[in-house]
C-alpha atoms as a PDB file:
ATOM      1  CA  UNK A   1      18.212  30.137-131.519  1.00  0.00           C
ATOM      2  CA  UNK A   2      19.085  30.471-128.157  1.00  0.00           C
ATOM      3  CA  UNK A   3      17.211  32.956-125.777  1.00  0.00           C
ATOM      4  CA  UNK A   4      16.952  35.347-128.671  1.00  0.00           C
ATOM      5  CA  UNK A   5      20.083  37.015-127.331  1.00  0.00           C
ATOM      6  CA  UNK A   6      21.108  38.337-130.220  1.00  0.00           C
ATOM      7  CA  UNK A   7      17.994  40.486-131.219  1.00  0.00           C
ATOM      8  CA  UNK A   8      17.691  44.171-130.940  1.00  0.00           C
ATOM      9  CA  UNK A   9      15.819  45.226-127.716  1.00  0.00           C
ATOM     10  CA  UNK A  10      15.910  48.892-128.223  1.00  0.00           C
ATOM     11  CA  UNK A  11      13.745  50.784-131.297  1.00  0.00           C
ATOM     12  CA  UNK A  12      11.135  53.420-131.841  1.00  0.00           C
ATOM     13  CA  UNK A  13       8.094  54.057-132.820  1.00  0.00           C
ATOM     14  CA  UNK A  14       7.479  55.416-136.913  1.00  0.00           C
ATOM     15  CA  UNK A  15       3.829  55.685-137.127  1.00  0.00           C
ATOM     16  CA  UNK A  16       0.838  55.136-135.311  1.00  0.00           C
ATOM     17  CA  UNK A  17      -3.008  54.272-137.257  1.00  0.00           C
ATOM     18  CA  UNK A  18      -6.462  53.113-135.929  1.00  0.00           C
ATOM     19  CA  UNK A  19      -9.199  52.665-137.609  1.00  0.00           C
ATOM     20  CA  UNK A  20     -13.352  52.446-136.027  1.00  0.00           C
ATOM     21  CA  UNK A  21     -14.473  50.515-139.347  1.00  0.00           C
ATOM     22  CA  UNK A  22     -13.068  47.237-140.395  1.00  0.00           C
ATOM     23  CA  UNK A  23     -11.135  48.298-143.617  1.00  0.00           C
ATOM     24  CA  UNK A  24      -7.942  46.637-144.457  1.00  0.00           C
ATOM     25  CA  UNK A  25      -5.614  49.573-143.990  1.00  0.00           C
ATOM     26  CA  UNK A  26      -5.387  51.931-141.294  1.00  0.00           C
ATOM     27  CA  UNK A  27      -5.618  55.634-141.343  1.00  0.00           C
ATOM     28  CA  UNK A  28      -2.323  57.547-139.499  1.00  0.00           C
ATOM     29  CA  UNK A  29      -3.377  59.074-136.741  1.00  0.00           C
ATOM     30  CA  UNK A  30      -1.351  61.380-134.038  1.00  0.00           C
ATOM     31  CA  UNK A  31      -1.357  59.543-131.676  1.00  0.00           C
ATOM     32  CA  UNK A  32      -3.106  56.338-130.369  1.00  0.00           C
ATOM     33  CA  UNK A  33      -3.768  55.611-126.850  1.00  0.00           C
ATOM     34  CA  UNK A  34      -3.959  51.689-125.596  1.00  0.00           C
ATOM     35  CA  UNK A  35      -6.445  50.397-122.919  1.00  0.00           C
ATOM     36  CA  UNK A  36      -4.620  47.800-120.789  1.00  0.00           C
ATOM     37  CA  UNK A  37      -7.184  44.343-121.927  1.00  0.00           C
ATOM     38  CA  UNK A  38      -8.663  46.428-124.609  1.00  0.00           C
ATOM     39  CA  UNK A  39      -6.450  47.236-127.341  1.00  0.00           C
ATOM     40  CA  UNK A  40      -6.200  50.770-129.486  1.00  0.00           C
ATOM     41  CA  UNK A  41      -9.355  53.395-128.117  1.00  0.00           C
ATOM     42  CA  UNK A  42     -11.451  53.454-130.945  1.00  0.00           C
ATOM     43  CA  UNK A  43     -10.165  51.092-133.273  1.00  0.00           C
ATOM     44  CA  UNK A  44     -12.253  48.035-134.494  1.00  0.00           C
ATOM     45  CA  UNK A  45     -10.034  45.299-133.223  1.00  0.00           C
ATOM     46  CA  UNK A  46     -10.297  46.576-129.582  1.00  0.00           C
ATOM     47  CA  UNK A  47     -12.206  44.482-126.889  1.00  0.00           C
ATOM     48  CA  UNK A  48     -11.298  41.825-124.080  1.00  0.00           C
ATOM     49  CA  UNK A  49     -13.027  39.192-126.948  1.00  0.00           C
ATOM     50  CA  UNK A  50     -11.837  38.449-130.488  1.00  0.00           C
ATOM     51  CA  UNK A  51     -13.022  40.931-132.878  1.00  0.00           C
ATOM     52  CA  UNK A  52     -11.088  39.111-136.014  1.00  0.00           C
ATOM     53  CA  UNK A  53     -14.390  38.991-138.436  1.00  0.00           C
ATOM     54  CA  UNK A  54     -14.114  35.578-139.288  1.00  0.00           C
ATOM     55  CA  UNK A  55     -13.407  33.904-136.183  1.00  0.00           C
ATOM     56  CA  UNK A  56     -16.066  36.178-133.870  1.00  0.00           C
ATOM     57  CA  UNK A  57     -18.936  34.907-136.202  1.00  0.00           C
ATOM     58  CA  UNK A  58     -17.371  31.620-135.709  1.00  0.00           C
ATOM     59  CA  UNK A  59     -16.686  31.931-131.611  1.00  0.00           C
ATOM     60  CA  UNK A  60     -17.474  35.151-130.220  1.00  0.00           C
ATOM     61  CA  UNK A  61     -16.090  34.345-126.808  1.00  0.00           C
ATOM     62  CA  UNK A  62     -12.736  33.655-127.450  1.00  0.00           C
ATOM     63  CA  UNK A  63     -10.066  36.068-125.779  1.00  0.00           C
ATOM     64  CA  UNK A  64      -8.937  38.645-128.488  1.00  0.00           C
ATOM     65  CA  UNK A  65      -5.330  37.699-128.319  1.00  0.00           C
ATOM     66  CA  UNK A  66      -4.811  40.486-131.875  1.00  0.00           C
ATOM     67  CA  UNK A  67      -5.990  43.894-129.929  1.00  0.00           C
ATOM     68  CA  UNK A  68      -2.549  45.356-131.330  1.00  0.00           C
ATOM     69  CA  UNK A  69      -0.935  44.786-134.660  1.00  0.00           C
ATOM     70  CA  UNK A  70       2.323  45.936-135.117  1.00  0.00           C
ATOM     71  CA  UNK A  71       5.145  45.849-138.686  1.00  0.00           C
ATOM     72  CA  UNK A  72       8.552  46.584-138.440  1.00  0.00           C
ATOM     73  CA  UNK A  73       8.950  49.635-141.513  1.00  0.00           C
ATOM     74  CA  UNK A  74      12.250  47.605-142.703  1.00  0.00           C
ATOM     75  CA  UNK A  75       9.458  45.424-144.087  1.00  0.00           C
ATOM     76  CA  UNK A  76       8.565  48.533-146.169  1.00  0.00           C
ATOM     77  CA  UNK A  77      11.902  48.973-148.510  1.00  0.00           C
ATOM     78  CA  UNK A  78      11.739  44.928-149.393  1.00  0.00           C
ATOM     79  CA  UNK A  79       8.126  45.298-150.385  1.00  0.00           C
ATOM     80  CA  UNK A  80       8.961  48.400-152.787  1.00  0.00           C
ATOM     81  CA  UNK A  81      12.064  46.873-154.555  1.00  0.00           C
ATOM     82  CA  UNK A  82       9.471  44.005-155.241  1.00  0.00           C
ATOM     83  CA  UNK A  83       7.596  46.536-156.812  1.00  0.00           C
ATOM     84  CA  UNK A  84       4.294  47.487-153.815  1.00  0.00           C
ATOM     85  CA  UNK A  85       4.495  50.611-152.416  1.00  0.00           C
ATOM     86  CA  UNK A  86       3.781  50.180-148.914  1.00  0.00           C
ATOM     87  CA  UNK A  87       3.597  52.406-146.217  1.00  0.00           C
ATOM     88  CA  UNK A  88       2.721  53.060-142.533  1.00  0.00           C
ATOM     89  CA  UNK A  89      -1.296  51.294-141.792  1.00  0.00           C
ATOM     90  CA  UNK A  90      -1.096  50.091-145.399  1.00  0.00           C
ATOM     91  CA  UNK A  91      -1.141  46.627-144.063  1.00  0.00           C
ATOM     92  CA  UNK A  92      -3.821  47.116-140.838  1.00  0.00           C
ATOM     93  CA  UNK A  93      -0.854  47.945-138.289  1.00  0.00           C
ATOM     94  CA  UNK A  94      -1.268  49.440-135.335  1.00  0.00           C
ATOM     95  CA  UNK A  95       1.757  50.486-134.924  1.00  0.00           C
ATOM     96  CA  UNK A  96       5.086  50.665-137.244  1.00  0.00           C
ATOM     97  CA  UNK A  97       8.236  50.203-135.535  1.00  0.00           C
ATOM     98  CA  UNK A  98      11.992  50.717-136.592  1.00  0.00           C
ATOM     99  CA  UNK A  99      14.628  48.879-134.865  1.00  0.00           C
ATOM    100  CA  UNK A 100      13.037  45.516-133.761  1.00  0.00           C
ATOM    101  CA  UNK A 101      12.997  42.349-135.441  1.00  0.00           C
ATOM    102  CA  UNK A 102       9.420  41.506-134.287  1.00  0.00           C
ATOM    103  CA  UNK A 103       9.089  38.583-136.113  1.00  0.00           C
ATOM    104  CA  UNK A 104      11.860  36.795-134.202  1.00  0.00           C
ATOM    105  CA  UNK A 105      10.379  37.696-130.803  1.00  0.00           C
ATOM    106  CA  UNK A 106       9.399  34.433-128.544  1.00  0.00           C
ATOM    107  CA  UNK A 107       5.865  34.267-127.322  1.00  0.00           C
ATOM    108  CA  UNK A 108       5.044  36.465-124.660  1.00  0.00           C
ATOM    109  CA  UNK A 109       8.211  39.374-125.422  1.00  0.00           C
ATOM    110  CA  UNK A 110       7.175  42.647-124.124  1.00  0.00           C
ATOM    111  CA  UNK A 111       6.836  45.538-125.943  1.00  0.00           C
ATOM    112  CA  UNK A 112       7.513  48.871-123.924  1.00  0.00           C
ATOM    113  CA  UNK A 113       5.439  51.390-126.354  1.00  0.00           C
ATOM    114  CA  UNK A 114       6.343  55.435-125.188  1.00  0.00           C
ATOM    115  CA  UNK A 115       5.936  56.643-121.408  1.00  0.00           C
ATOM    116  CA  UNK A 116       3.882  53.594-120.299  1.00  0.00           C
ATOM    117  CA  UNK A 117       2.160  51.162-122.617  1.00  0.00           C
ATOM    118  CA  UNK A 118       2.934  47.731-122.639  1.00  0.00           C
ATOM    119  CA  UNK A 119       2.030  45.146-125.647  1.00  0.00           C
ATOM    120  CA  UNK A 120       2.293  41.376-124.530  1.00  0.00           C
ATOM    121  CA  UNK A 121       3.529  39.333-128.028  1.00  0.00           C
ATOM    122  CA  UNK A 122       0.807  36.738-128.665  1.00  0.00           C
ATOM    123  CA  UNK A 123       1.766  35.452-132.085  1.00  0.00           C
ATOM    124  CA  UNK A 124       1.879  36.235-135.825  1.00  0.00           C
ATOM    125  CA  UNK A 125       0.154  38.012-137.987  1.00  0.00           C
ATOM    126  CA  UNK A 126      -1.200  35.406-140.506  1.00  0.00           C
ATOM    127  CA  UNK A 127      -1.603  37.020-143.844  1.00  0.00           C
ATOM    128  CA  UNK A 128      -4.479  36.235-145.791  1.00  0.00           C
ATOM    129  CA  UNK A 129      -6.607  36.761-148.645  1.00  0.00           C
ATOM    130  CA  UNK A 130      -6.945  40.260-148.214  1.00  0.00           C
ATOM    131  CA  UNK A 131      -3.372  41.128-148.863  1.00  0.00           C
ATOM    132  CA  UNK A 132      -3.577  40.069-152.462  1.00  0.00           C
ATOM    133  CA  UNK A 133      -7.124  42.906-152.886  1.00  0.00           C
ATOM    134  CA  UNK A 134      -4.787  45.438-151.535  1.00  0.00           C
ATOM    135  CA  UNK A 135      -2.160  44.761-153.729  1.00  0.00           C
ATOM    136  CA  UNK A 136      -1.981  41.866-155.971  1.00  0.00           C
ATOM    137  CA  UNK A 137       0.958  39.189-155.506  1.00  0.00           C
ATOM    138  CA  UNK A 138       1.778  41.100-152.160  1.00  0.00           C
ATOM    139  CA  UNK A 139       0.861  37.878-149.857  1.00  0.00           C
ATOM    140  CA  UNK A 140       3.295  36.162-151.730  1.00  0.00           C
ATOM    141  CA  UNK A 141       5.865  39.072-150.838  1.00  0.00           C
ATOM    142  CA  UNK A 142       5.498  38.245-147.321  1.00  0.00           C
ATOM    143  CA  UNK A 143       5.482  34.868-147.142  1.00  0.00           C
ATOM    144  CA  UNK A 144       8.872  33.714-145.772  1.00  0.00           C
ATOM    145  CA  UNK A 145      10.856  31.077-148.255  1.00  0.00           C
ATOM    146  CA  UNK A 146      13.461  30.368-145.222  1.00  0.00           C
ATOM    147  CA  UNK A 147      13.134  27.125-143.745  1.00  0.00           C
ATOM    148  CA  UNK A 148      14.590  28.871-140.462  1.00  0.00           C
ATOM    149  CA  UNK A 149      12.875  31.962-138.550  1.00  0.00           C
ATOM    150  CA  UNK A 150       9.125  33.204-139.181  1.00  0.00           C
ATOM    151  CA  UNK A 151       7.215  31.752-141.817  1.00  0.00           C
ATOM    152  CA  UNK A 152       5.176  35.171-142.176  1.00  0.00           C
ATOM    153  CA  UNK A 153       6.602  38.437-142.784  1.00  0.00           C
ATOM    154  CA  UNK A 154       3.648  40.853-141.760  1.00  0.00           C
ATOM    155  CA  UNK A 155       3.705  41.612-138.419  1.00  0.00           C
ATOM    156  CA  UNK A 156       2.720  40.734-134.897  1.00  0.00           C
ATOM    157  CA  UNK A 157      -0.054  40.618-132.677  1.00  0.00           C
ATOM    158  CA  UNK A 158      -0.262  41.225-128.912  1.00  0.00           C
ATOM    159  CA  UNK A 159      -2.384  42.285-125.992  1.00  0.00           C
ATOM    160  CA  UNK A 160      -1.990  45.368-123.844  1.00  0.00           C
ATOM    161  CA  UNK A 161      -0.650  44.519-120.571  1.00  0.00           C
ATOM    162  CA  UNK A 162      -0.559  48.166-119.790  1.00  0.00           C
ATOM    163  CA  UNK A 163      -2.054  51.319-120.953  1.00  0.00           C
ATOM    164  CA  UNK A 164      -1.136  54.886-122.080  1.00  0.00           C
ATOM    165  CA  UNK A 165      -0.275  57.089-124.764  1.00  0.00           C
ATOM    166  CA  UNK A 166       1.549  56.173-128.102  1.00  0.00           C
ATOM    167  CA  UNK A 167       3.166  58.637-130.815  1.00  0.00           C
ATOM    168  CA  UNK A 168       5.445  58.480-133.601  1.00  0.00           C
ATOM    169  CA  UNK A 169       8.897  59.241-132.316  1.00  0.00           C
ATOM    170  CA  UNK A 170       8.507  57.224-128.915  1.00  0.00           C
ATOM    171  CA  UNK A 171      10.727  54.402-127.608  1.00  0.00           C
ATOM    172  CA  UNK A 172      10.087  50.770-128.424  1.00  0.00           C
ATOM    173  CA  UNK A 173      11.820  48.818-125.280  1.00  0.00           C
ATOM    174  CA  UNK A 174      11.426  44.798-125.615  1.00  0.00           C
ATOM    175  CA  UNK A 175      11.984  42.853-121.992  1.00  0.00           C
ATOM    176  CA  UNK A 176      12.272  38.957-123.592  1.00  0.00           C
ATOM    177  CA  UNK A 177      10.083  36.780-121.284  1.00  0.00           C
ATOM    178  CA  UNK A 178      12.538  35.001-118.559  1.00  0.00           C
ATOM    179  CA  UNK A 179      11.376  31.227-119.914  1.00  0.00           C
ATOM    180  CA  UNK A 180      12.841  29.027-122.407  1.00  0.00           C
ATOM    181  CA  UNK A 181      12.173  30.067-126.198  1.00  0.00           C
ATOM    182  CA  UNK A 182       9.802  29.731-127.567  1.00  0.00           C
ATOM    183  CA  UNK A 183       8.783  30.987-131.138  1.00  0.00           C
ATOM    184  CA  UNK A 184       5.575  33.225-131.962  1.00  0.00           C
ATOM    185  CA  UNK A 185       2.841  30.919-133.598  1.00  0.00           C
ATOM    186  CA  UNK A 186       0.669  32.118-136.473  1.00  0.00           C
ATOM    187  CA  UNK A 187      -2.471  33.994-135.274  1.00  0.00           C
END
């Protein structure tokens, strides 16, 4: 792919969700407001140091590059004529976005998120176990069989570069970094 020219950089915003408590899915929520180095106010992933259950017990200090999680809803329709009904925080988003192939974003793509937040693109979301106790044989729905483009199809992760506000309804602006491409790696 070159430069990821051809991919969408204008969207919006379907649905916001944060959650305090480490449950799979997210509750919607108004709005959601991101600290720039933090992640989502009040949500359980937030915090300049990885919050990711497994890997915090394993090393606590590492930078928490998954403070935002954010799904593309086109996901949603795929998943349902596969037979899961799957809607916005479902699957532990953040934030659900129309418009944007996130997936095919390279590493570090910018995400312009409403009036002044800005998500960073760190990699991946990695599905795992938990998937399948949501909904059984989803993790399989989401696993990509292409042997081009992303070999997950659950989301990304990213870091807030700036902060503000985020509601359903707002813009989703992507600036593609200015370097060579390079493809999102599993997180």
């Amino acid at each position: 792919m070159s430069q990821g020219h051809d991919l969408a950089l204008e969207g919006s915003v379907v649905a916001v969700a944060a959650d305090r408590g480490h449950h799979f899915s997210k509750p919607t929520q108004d709005r959601i407001i991101l600290a720039e180095g933090h992640g989502v106010e009040g949500d359980a992933h937030a915090g300049p140091f990885v919050r990711h259950r497994y890997l915090a017990r394993r090393r606590p200090r590492l930078p928490n590059l998954r403070q935002v999680h954010l799904i593309p809803s086109e996901l949603f329709p795929s998943l349902l004529e596969a037979g899961f009904e799957v809607g916005a925080g479902d699957l532990g988003e953040n934030v659900t976005t129309a418009g944007l192939d996130l997936e095919r974003m390279p590493l570090g793509t910018l995400i312009e998120l409403g009036p002044a937040a800005v998500v960073e693109l760190t990699g991946l979301r990695t599905p795992c176990v938990l998937i399948d106790r949501f909904r059984a044989g989803l993790k399989r729905q989401v696993l990509s069989s292409a042997e081009t483009g992303p070999a997950f199809k659950s989301g990304v992760l990213g870091v807030v570069r700036a902060g503000g506000p985020v509601v359903a309804g707002d813009s989703a602006r992507v600036r593609l970094p200015s370097s060579s491409f390079r493809p999102l790696p599993a997180l």
